[in-house]
Protein backbone atom coordinates (compact mmCIF):
# COMPACT_ATOMS: atom_id res chain seq x y z
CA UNK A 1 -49.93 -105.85 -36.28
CA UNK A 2 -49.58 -104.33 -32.83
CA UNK A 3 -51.10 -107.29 -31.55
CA UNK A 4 -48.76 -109.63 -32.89
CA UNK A 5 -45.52 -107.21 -31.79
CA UNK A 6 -46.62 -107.59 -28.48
CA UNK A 7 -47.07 -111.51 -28.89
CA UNK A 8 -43.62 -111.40 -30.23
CA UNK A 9 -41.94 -109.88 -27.17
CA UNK A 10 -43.49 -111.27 -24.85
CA UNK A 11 -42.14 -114.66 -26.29
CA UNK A 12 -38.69 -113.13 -25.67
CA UNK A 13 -39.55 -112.52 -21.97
CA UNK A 14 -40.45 -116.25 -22.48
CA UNK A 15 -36.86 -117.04 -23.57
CA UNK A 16 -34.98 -115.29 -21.40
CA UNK A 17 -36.37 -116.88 -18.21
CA UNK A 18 -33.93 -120.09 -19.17
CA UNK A 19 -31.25 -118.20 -20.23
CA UNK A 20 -31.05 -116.44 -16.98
CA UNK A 21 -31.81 -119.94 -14.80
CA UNK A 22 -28.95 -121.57 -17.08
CA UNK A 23 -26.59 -118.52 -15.95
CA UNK A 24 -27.26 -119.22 -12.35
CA UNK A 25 -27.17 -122.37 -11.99
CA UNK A 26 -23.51 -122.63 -14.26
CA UNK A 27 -22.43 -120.28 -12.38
CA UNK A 28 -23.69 -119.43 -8.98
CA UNK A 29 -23.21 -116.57 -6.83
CA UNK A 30 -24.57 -116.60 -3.62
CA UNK A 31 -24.97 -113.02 -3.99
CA UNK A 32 -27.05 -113.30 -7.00
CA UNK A 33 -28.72 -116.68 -7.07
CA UNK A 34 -31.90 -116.47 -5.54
CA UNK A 35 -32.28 -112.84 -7.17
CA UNK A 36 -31.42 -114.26 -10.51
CA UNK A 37 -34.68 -117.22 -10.28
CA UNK A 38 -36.89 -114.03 -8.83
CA UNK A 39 -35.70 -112.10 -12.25
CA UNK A 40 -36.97 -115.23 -14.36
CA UNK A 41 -40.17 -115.28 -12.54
CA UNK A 42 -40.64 -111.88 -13.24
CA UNK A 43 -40.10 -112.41 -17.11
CA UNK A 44 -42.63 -115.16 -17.50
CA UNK A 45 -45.28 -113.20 -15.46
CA UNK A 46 -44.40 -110.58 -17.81
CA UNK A 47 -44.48 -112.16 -20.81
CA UNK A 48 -48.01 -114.30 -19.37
CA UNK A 49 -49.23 -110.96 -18.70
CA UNK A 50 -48.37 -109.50 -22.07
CA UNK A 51 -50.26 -112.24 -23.98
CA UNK A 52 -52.78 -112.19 -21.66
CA UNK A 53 -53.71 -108.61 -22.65
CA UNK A 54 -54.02 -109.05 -26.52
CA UNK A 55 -57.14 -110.86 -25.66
CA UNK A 56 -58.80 -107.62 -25.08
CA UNK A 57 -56.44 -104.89 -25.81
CA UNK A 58 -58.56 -102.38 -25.77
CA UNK A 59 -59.74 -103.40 -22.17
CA UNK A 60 -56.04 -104.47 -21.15
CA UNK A 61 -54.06 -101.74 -22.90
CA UNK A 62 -52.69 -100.57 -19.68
CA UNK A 63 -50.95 -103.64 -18.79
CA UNK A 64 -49.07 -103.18 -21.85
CA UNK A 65 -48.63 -99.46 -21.42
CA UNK A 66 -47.03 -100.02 -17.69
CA UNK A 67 -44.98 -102.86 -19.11
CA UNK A 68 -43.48 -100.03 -21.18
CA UNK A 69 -43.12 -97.56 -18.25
CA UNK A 70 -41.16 -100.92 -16.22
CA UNK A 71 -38.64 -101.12 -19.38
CA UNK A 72 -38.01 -97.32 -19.55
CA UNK A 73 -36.73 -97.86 -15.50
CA UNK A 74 -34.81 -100.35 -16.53
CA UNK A 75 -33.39 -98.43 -19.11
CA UNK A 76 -32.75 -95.51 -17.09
CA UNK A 77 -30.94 -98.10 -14.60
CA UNK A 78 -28.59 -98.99 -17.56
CA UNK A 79 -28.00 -95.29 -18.84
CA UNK A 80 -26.86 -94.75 -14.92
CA UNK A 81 -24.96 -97.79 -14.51
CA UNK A 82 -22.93 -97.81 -17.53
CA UNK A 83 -20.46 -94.46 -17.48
CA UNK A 84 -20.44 -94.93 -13.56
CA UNK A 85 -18.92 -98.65 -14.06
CA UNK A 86 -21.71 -101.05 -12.56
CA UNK A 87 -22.41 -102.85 -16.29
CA UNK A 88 -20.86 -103.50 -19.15
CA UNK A 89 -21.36 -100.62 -22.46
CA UNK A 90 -22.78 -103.96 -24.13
CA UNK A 91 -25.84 -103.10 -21.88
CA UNK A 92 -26.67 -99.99 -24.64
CA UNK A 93 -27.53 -102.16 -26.64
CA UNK A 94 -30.57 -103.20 -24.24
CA UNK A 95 -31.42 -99.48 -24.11
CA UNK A 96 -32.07 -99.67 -27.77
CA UNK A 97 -34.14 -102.49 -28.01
CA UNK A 98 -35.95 -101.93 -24.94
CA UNK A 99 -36.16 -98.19 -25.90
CA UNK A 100 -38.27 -99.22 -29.37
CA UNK A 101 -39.64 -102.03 -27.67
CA UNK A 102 -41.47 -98.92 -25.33
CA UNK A 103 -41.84 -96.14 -27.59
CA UNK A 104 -43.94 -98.67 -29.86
CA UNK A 105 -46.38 -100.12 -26.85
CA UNK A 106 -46.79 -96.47 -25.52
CA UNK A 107 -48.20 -95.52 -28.97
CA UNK A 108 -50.24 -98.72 -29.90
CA UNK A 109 -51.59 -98.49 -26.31
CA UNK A 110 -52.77 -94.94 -27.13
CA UNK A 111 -53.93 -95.74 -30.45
CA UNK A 112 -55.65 -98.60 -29.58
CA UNK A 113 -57.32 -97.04 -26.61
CA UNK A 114 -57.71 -93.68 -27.86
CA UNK A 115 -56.48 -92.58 -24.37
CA UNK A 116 -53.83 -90.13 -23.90
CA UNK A 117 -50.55 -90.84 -21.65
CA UNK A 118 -52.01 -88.90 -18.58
CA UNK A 119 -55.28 -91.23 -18.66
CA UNK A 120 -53.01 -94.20 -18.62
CA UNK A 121 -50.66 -92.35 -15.79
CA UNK A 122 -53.60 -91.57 -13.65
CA UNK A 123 -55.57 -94.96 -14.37
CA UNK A 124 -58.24 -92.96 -16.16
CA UNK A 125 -59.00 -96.43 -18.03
CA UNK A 126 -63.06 -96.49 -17.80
């Protein structure tokens, strides 16, 4: 089941690399544009990466637990940028997905692995 949640949103990452392409090129910004195809690349490595590690999950889990760690940044950029004015409150809605999204591959990761969140922190992984 894990493996197939992970599977799942890593497709997403998938899907969003178009989306945000499609955005860009519709409507460029020169301030944005070439940040906006580096922020695509950086979803299908993600997602590639993601897939890559159900393979061997037990072997990999740490990609998956660091891809968790990346989305809680992100989600602390949102919580920031939000009540100071820098993104819309629509972006909450990210932080709740994204939030789940984490709390779920920070478990599996440690159930899977039977490692704890320090081992993972301090690449204890052998």
């Amino acid at each position: 089941m894990f493996k197939k949640f992970i599977i799942g949103t890593a497709l997403l990452n998938f899907l969003f690399a178009p989306m945000i392409i499609g955005q860009a090129v519709q409507m460029p910004n020169p301030a944005n544009f070439v940040f906006s195809f580096t922020l695509a690349g950086f979803f299908i490595m993600a997602a590639s990466l993601l897939i890559w590690a159900t393979r061997d999950l037990v072997a990999r889990a740490p990609v998956v637990f660091w891809s968790a760690i990346s989305r809680l940044a992100a989600i602390t950029a949102v919580l920031y940028a939000v009540p100071n004015g820098l993104a819309d409150p629509s972006q909450y809605a990210f932080v709740l997905f994204d939030g789940l999204v984490s709390l779920i591959y920070i478990v599996g990761s440690l159930r899977v692995t039977g490692r704890s969140v320090l081992d993972f922190l301090l690449w204890r992984i052998a």
